[in-house]
C-alpha atoms as a PDB file:
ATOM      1  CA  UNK A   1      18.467   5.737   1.292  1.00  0.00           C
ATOM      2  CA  UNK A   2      14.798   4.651   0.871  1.00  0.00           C
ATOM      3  CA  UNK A   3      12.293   7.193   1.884  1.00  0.00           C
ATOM      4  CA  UNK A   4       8.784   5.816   3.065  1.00  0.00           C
ATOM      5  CA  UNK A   5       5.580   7.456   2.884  1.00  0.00           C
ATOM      6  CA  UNK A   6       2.618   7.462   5.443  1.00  0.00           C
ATOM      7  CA  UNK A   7      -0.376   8.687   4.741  1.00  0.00           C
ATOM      8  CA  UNK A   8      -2.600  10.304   7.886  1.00  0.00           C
ATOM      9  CA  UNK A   9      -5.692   8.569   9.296  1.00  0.00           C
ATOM     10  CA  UNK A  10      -9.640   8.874   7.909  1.00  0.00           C
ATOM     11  CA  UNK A  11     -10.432  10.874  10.518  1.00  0.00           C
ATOM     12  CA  UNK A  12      -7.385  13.184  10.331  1.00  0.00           C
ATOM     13  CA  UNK A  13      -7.911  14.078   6.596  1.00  0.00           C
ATOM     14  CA  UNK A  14     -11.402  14.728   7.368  1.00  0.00           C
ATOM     15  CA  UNK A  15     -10.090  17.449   9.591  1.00  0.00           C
ATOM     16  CA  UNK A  16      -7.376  18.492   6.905  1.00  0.00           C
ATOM     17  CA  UNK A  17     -10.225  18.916   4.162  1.00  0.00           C
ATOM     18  CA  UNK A  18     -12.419  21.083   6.318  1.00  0.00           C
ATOM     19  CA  UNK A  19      -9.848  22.908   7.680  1.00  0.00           C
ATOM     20  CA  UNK A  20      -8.252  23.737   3.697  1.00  0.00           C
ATOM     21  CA  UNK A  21     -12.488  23.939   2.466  1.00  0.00           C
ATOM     22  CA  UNK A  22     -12.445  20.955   0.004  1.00  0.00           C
ATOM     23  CA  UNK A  23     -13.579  17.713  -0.340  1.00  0.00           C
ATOM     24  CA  UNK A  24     -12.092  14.399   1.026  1.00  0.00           C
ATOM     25  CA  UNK A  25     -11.515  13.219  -2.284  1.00  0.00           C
ATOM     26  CA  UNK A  26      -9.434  15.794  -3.519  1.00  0.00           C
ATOM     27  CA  UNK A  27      -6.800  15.565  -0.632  1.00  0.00           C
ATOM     28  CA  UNK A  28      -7.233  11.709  -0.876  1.00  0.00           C
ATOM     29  CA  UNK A  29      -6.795  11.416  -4.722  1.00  0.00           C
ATOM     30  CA  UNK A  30      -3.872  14.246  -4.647  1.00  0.00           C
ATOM     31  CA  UNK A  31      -2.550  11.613  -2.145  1.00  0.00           C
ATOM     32  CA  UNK A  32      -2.928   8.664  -4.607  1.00  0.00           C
ATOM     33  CA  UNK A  33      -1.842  10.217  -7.742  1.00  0.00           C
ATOM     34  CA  UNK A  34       1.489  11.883  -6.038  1.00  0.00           C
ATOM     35  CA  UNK A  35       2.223   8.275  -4.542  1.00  0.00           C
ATOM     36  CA  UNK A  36       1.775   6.690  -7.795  1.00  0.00           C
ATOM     37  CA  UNK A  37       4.277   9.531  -9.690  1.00  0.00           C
ATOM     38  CA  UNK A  38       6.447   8.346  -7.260  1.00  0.00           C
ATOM     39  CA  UNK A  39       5.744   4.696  -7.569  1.00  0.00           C
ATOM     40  CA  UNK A  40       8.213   2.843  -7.073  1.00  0.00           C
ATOM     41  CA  UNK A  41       8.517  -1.017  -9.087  1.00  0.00           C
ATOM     42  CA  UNK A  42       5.325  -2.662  -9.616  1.00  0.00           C
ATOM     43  CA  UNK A  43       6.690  -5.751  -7.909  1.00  0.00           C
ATOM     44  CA  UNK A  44       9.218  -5.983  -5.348  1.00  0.00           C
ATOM     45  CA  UNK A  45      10.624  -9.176  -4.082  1.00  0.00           C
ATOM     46  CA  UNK A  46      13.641  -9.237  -1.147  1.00  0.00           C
ATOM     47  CA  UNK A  47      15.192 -11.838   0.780  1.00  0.00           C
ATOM     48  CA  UNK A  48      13.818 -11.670   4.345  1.00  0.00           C
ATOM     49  CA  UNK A  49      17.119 -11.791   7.279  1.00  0.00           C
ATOM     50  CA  UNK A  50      17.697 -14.395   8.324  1.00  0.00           C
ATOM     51  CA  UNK A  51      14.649 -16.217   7.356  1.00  0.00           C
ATOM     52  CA  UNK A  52      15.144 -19.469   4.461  1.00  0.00           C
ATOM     53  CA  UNK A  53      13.208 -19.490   1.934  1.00  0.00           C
ATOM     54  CA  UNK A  54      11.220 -16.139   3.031  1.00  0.00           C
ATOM     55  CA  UNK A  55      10.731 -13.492   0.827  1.00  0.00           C
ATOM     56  CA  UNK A  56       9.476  -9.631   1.375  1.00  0.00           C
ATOM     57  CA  UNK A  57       6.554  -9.636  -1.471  1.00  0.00           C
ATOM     58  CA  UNK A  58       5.346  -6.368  -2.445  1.00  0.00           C
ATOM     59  CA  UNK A  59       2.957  -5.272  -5.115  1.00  0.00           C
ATOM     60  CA  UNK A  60       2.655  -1.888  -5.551  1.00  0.00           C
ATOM     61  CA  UNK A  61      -0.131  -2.002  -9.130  1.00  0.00           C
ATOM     62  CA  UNK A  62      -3.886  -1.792  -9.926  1.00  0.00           C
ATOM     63  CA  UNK A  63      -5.325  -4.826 -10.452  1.00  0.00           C
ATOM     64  CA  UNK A  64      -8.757  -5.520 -10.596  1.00  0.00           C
ATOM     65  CA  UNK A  65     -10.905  -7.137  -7.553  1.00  0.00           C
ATOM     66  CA  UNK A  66     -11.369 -10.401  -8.821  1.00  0.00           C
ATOM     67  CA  UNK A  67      -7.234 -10.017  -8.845  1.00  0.00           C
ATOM     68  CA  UNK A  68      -6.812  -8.729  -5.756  1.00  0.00           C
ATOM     69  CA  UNK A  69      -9.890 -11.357  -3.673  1.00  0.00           C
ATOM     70  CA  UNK A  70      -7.380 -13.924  -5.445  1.00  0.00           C
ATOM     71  CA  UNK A  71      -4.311 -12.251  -3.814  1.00  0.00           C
ATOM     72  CA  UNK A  72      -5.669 -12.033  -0.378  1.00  0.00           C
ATOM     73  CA  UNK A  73      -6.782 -15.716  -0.873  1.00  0.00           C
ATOM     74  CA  UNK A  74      -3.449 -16.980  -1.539  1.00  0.00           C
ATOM     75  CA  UNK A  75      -2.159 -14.777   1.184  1.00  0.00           C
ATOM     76  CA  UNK A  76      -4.330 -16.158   4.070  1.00  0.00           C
ATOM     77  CA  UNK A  77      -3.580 -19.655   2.856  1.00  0.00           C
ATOM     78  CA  UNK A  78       0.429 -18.596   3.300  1.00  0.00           C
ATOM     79  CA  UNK A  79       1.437 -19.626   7.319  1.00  0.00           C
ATOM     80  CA  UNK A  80       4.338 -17.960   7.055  1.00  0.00           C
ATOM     81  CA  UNK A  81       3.555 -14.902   9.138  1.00  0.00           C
ATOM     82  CA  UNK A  82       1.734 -17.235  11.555  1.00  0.00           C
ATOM     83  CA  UNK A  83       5.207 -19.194  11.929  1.00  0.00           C
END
């Protein structure tokens, strides 16, 4: 069984840090660093259902943001999603 994990809103963990007394960034990078302990594979690639030659890509690593501009480029130039 594969467990997913949602993290709330801004504007709800604005409301969670005032209501514990700390600071966004402690609930936000206690958020980050338990998701990455429970990272799962850095890259992920799965057959999409019935769709040929359509694959489920997902990167789950720090990269820097000349990396990741060049991701989202290639992205947007995929129609795939549009199709």
């Amino acid at each position: 069984m594969e467990h997913r994990t949602s993290f709330p809103r801004r504007e709800n963990v604005v409301r969670i840090a005032k209501a514990l007394g700390v600071a966004v960034p402690h609930l936000t990078n206690a958020f980050v660093h338990e998701d990455l302990q429970r990272a799962p594979a850095s890259l992920s690639i799965t057959e999409a259902s019935g769709r040929p030659n359509v694959v489920l890509l997902q990167i789950h690593r720090r990269v820097s943001t000349t990396t990741a501009a060049k991701v989202i480029a290639l992205l947007s130039e995929d129609a795939t999603e549009a199709a």
